[in-house]
N, C-alpha and C. Protein backbone atom coordinates (compact mmCIF):
# COMPACT_ATOMS: atom_id res chain seq x y z
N UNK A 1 -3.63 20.07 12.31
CA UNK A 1 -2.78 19.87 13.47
C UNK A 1 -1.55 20.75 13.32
N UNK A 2 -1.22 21.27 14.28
CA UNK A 2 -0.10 22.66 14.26
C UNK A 2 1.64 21.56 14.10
N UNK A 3 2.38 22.39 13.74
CA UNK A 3 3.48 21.96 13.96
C UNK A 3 3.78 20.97 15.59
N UNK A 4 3.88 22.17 16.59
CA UNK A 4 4.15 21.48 17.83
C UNK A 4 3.18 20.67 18.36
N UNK A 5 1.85 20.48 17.85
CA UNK A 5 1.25 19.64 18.41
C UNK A 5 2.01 18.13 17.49
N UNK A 6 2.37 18.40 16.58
CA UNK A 6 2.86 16.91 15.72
C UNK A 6 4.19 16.52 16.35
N UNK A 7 4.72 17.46 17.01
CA UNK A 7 5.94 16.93 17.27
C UNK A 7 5.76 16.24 18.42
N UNK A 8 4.88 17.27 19.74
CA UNK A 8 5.05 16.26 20.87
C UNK A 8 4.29 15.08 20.71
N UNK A 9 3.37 15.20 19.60
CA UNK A 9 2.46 13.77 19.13
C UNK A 9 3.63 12.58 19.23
N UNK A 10 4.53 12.79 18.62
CA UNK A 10 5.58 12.34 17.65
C UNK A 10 6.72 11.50 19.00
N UNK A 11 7.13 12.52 19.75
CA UNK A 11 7.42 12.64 20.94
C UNK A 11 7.08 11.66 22.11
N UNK A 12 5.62 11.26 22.33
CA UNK A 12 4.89 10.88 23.24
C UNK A 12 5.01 9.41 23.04
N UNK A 13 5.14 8.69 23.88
CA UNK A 13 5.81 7.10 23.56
C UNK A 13 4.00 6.77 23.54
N UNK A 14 4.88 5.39 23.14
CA UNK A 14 3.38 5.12 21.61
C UNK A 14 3.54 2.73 22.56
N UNK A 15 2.39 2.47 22.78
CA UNK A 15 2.82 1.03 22.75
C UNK A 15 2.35 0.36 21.59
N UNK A 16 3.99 -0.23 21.82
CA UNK A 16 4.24 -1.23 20.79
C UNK A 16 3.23 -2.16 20.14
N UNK A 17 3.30 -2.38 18.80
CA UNK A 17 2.02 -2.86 17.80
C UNK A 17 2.56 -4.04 17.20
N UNK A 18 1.59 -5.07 17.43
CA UNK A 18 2.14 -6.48 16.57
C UNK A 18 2.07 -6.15 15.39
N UNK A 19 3.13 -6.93 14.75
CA UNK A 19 3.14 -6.90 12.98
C UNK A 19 1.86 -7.49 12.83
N UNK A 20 0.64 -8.20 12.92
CA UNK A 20 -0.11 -8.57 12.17
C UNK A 20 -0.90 -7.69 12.40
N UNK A 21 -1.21 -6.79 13.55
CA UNK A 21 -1.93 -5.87 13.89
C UNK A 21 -1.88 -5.09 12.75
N UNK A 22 -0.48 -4.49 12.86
CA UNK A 22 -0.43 -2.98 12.10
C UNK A 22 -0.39 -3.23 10.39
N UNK A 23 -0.07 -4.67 9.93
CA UNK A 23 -0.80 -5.12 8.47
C UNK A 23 -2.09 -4.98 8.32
N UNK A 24 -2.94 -5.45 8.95
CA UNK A 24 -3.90 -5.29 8.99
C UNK A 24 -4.73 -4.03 8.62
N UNK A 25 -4.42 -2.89 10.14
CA UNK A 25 -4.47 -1.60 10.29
C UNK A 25 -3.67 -1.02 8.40
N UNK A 26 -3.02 -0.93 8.24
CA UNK A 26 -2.27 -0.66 6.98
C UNK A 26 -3.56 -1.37 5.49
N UNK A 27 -4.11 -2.45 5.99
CA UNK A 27 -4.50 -2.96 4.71
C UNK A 27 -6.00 -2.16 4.87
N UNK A 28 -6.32 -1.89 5.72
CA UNK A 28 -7.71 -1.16 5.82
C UNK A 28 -7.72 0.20 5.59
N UNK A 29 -6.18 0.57 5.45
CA UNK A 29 -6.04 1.83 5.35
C UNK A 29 -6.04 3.45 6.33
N UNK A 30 -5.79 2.60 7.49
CA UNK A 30 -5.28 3.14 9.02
C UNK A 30 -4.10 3.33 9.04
N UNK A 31 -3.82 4.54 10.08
CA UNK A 31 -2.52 4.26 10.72
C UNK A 31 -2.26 3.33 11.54
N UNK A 32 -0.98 2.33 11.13
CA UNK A 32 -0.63 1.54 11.70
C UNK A 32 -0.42 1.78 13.35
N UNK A 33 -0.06 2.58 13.56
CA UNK A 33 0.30 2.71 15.33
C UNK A 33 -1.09 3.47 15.60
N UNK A 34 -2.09 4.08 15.13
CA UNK A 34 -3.09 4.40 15.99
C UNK A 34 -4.61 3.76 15.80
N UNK A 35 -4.80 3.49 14.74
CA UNK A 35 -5.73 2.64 13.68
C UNK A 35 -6.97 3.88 13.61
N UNK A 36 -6.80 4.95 13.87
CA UNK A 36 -7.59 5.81 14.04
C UNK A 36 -7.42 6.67 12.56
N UNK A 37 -6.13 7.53 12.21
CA UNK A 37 -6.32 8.50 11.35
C UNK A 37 -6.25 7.91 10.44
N UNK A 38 -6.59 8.18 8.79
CA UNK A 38 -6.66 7.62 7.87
C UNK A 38 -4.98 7.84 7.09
N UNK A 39 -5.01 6.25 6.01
CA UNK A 39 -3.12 6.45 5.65
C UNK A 39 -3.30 7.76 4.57
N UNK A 40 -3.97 7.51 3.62
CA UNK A 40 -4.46 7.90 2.44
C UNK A 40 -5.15 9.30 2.55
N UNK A 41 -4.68 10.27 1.68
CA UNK A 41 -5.35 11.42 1.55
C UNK A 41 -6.47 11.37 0.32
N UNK A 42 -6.21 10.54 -0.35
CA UNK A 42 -6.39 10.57 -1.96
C UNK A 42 -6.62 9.34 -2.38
N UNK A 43 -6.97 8.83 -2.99
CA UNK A 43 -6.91 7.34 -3.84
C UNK A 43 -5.17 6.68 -3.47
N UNK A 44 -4.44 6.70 -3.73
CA UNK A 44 -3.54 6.44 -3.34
C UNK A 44 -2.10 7.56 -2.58
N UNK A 45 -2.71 8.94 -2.75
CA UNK A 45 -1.69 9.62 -2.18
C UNK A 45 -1.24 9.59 -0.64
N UNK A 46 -0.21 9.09 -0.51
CA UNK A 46 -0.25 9.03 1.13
C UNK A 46 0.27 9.89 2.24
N UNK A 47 -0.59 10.43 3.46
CA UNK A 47 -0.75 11.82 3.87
C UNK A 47 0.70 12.30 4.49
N UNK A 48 1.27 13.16 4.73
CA UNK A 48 2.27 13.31 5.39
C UNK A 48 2.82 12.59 7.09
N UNK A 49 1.65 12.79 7.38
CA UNK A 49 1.73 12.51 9.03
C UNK A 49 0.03 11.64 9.16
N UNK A 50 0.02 10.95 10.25
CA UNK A 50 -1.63 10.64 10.75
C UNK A 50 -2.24 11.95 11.52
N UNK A 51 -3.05 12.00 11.10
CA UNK A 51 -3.91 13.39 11.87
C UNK A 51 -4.68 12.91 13.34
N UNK A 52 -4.33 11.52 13.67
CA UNK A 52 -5.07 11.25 14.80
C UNK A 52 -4.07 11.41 15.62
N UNK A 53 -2.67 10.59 15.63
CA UNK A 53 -1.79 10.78 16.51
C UNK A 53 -0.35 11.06 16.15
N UNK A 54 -0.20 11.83 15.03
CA UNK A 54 0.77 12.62 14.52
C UNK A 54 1.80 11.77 14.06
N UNK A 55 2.11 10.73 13.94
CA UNK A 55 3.03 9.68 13.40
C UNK A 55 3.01 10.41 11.87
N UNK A 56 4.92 10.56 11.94
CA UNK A 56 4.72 11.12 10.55
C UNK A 56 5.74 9.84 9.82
N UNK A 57 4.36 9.78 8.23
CA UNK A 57 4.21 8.79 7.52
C UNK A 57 5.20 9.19 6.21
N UNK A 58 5.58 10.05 6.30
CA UNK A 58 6.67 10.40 4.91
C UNK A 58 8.04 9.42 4.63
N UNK A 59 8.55 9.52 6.10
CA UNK A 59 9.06 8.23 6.01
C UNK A 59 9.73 6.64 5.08
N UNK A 60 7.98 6.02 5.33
CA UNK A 60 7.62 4.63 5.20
C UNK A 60 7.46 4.86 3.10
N UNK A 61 8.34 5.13 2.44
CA UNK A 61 7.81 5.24 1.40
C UNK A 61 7.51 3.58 0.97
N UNK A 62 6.66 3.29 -0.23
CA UNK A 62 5.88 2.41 -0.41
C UNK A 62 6.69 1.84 -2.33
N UNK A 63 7.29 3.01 -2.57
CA UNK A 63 8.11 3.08 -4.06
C UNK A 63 6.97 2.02 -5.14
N UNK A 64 7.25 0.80 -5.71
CA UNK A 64 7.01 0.48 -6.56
C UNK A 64 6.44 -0.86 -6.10
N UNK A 65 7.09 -1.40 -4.86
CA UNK A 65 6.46 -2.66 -3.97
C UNK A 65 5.03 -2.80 -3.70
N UNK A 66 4.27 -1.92 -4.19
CA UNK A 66 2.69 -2.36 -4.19
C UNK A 66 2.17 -2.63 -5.66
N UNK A 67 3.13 -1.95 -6.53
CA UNK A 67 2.58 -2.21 -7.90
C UNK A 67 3.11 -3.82 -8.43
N UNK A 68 3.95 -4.16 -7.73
CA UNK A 68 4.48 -5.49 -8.23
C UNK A 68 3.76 -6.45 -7.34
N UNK A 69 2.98 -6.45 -5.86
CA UNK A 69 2.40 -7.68 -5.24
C UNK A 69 1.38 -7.72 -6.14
N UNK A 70 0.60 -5.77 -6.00
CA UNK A 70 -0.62 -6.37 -7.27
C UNK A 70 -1.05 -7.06 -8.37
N UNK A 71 0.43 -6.83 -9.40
CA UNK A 71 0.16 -7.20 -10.21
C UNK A 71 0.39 -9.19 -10.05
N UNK A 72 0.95 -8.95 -9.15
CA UNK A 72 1.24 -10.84 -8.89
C UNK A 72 -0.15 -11.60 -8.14
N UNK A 73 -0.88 -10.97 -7.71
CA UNK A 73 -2.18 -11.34 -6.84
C UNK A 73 -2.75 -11.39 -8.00
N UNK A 74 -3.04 -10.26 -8.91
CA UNK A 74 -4.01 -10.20 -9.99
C UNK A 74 -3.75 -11.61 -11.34
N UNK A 75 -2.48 -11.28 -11.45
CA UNK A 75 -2.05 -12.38 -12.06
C UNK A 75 -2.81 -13.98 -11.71
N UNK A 76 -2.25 -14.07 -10.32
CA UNK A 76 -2.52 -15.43 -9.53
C UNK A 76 -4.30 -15.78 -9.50
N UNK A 77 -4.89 -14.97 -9.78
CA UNK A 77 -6.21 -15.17 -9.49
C UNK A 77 -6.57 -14.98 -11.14
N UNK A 78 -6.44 -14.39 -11.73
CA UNK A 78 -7.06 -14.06 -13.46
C UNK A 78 -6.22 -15.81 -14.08
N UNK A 79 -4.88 -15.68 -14.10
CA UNK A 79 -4.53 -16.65 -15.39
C UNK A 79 -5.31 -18.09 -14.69
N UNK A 80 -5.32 -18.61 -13.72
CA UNK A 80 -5.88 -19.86 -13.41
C UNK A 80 -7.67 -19.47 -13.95
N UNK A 81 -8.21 -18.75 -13.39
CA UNK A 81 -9.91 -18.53 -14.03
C UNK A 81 -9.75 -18.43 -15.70
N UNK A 82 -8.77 -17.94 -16.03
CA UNK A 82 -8.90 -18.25 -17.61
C UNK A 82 -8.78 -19.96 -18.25
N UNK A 83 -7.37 -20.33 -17.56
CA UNK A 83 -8.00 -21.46 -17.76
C UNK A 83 -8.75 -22.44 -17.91
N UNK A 84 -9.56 -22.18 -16.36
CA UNK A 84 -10.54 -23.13 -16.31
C UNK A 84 -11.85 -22.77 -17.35
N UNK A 85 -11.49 -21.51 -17.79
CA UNK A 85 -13.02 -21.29 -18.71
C UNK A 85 -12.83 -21.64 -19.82
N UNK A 86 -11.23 -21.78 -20.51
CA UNK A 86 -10.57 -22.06 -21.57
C UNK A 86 -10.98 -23.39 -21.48
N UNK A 87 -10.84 -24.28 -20.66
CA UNK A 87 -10.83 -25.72 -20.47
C UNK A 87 -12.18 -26.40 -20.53
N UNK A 88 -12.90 -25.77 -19.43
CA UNK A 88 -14.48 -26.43 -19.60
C UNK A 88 -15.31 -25.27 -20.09
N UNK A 89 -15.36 -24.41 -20.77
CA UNK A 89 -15.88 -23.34 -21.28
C UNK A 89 -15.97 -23.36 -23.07
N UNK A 90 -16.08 -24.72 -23.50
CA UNK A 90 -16.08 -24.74 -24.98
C UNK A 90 -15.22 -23.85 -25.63
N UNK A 91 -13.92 -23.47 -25.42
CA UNK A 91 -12.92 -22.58 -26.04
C UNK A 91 -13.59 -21.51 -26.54
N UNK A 92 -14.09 -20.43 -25.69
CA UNK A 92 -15.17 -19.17 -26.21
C UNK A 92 -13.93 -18.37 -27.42
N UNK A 93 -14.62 -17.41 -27.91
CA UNK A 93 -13.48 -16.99 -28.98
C UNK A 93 -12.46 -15.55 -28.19
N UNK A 94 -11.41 -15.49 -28.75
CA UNK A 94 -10.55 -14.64 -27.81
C UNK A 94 -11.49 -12.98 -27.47
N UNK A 95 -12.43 -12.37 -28.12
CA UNK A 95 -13.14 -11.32 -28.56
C UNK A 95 -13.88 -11.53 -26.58
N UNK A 96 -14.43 -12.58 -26.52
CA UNK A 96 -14.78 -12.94 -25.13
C UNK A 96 -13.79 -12.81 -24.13
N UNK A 97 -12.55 -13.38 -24.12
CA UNK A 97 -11.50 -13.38 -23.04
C UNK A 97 -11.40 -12.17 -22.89
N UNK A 98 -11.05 -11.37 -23.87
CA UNK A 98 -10.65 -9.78 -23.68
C UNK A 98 -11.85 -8.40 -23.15
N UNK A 99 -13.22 -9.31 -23.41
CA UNK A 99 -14.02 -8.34 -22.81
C UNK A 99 -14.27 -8.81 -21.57
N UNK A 100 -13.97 -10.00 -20.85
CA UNK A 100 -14.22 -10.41 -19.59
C UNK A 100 -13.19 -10.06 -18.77
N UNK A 101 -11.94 -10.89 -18.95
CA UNK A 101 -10.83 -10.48 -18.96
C UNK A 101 -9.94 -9.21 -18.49
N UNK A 102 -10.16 -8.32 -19.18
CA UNK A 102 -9.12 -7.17 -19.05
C UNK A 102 -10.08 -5.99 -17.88
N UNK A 103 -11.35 -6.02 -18.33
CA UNK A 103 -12.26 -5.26 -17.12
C UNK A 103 -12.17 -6.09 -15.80
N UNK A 104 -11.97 -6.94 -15.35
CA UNK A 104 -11.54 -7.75 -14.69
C UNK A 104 -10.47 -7.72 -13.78
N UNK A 105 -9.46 -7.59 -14.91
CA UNK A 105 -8.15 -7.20 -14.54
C UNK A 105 -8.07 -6.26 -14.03
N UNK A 106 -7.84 -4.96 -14.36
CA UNK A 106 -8.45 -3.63 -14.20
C UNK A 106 -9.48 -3.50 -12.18
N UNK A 107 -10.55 -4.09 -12.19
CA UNK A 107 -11.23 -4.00 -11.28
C UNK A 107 -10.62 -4.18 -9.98
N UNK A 108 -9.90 -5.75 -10.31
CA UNK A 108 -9.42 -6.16 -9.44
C UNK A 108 -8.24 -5.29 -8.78
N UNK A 109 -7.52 -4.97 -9.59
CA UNK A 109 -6.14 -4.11 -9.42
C UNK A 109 -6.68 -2.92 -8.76
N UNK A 110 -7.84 -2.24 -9.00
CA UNK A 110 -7.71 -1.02 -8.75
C UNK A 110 -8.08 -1.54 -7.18
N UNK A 111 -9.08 -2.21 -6.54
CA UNK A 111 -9.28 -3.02 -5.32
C UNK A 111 -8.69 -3.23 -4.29
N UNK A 112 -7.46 -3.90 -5.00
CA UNK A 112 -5.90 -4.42 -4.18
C UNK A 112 -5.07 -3.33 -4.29
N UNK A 113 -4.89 -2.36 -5.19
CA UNK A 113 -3.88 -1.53 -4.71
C UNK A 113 -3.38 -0.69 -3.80
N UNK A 114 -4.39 0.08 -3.38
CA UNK A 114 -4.64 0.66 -2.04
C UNK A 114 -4.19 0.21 -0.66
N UNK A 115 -4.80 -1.28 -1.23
CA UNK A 115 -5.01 -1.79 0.45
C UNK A 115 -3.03 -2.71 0.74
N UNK A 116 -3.19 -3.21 -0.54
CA UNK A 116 -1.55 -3.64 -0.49
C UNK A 116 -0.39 -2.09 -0.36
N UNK A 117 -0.64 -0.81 -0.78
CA UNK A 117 0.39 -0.57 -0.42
C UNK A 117 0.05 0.02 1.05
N UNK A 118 -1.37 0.33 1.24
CA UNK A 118 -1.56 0.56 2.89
C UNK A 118 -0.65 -0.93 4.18
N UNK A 119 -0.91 -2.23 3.35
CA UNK A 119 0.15 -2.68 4.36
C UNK A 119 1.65 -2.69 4.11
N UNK A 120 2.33 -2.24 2.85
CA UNK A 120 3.70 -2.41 2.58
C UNK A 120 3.96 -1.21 3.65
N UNK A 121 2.76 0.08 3.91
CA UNK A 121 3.57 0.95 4.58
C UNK A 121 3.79 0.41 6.15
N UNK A 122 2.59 -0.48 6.29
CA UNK A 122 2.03 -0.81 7.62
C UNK A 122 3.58 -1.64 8.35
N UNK A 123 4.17 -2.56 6.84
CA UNK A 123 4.76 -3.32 7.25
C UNK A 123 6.10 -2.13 7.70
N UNK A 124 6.61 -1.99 6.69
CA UNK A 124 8.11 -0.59 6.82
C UNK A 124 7.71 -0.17 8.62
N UNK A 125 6.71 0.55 8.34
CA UNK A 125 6.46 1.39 9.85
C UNK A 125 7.21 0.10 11.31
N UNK A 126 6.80 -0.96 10.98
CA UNK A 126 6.79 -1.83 12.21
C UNK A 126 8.31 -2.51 12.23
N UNK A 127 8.67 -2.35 11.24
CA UNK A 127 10.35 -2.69 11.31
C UNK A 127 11.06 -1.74 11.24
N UNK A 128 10.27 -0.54 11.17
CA UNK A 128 11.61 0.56 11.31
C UNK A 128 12.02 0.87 9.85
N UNK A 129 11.92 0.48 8.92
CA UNK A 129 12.95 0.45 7.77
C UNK A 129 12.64 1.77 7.13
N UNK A 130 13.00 3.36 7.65
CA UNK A 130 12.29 4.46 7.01
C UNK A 130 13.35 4.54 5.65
N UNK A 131 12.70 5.43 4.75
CA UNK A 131 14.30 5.30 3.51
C UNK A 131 14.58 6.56 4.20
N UNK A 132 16.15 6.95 3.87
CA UNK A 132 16.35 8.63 4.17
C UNK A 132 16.02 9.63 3.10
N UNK A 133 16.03 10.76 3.95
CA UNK A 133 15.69 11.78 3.10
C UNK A 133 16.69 11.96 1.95
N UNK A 134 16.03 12.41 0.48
CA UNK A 134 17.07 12.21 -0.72
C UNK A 134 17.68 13.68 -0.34
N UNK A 135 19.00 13.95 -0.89
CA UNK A 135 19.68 15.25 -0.82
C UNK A 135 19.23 15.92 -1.68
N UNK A 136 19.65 17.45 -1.49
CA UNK A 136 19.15 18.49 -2.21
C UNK A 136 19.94 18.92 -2.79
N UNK A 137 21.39 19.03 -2.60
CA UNK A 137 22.77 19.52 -3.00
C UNK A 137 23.45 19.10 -4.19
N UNK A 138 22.29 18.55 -5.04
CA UNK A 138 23.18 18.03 -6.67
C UNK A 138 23.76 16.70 -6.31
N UNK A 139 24.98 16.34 -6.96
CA UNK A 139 24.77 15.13 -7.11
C UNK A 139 25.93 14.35 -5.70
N UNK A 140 25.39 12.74 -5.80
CA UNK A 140 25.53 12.21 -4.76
C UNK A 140 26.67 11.52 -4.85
N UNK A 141 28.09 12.19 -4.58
CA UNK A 141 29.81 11.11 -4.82
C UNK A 141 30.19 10.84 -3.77
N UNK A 142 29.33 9.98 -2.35
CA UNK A 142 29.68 9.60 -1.55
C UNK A 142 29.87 7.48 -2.12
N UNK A 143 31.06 7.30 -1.21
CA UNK A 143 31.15 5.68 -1.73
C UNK A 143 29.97 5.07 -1.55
């Protein structure tokens, strides 16, 4: 997509998207305002703009807020299943927990990550909250 075609993309009024919509759209890994172009270029790299309707996604950064729901989902679902296998599972020996366990862990995470930070962006996009662009000019001594 050319420059000016992204801009008047960009340009062209867009109707308004429910937040559960564009979570959604975001967790599947859509653009939130078009559900058409994909968020993701890469496993997790996320594309500059949507190539369907030019919404540019640079924006909505996603920072570290997907690595911390994951690891709290993964958490929430692994330590209770350990338990219960710890509990009615004849106390297997730890050599077991760690080969069930950590591939597990691992699986799951890689699963949810994607799709959680596809809606952290989904969510940013729908409230507006873009971060600004960082400066280029050395360092930052504004109050």
């Amino acid at each position: 997509m050319s420059r000016t075609a992204i801009l008047g993309a960009m340009a062209a009024p867009h109707v308004p998207v429910a937040f559960l919509t564009a979570l959604k759209r975001g967790w599947k890994g859509r653009c939130p305002r078009c559900a058409e172009g994909a968020l993701f270029g890469g496993f997790l790299k996320m594309r500059s703009h949507c190539p369907a309707c030019g919404l540019v996604l640079e924006p909505y950064r996603a920072d570290d807020a997907p690595a911390y729901f994951t690891i709290l989902a993964v958490g929430h679902i692994i330590v209770p299943l350990v338990l219960i296998l710890e509990r009615y599972g004849n106390q297997p020996p730890l050599w077991f927990h760690a080969l069930l366990w950590l591939p597990l862990s691992v699986l799951i995470a890689l699963l949810l990550l994607p799709r959680i930070k596809g809606a952290v962006i989904a969510l940013l996009w729908v409230h507006r909250m873009a971060s600004p662009k960082p400066s280029t000019g050395g360092l930052d001594i504004s109050p």
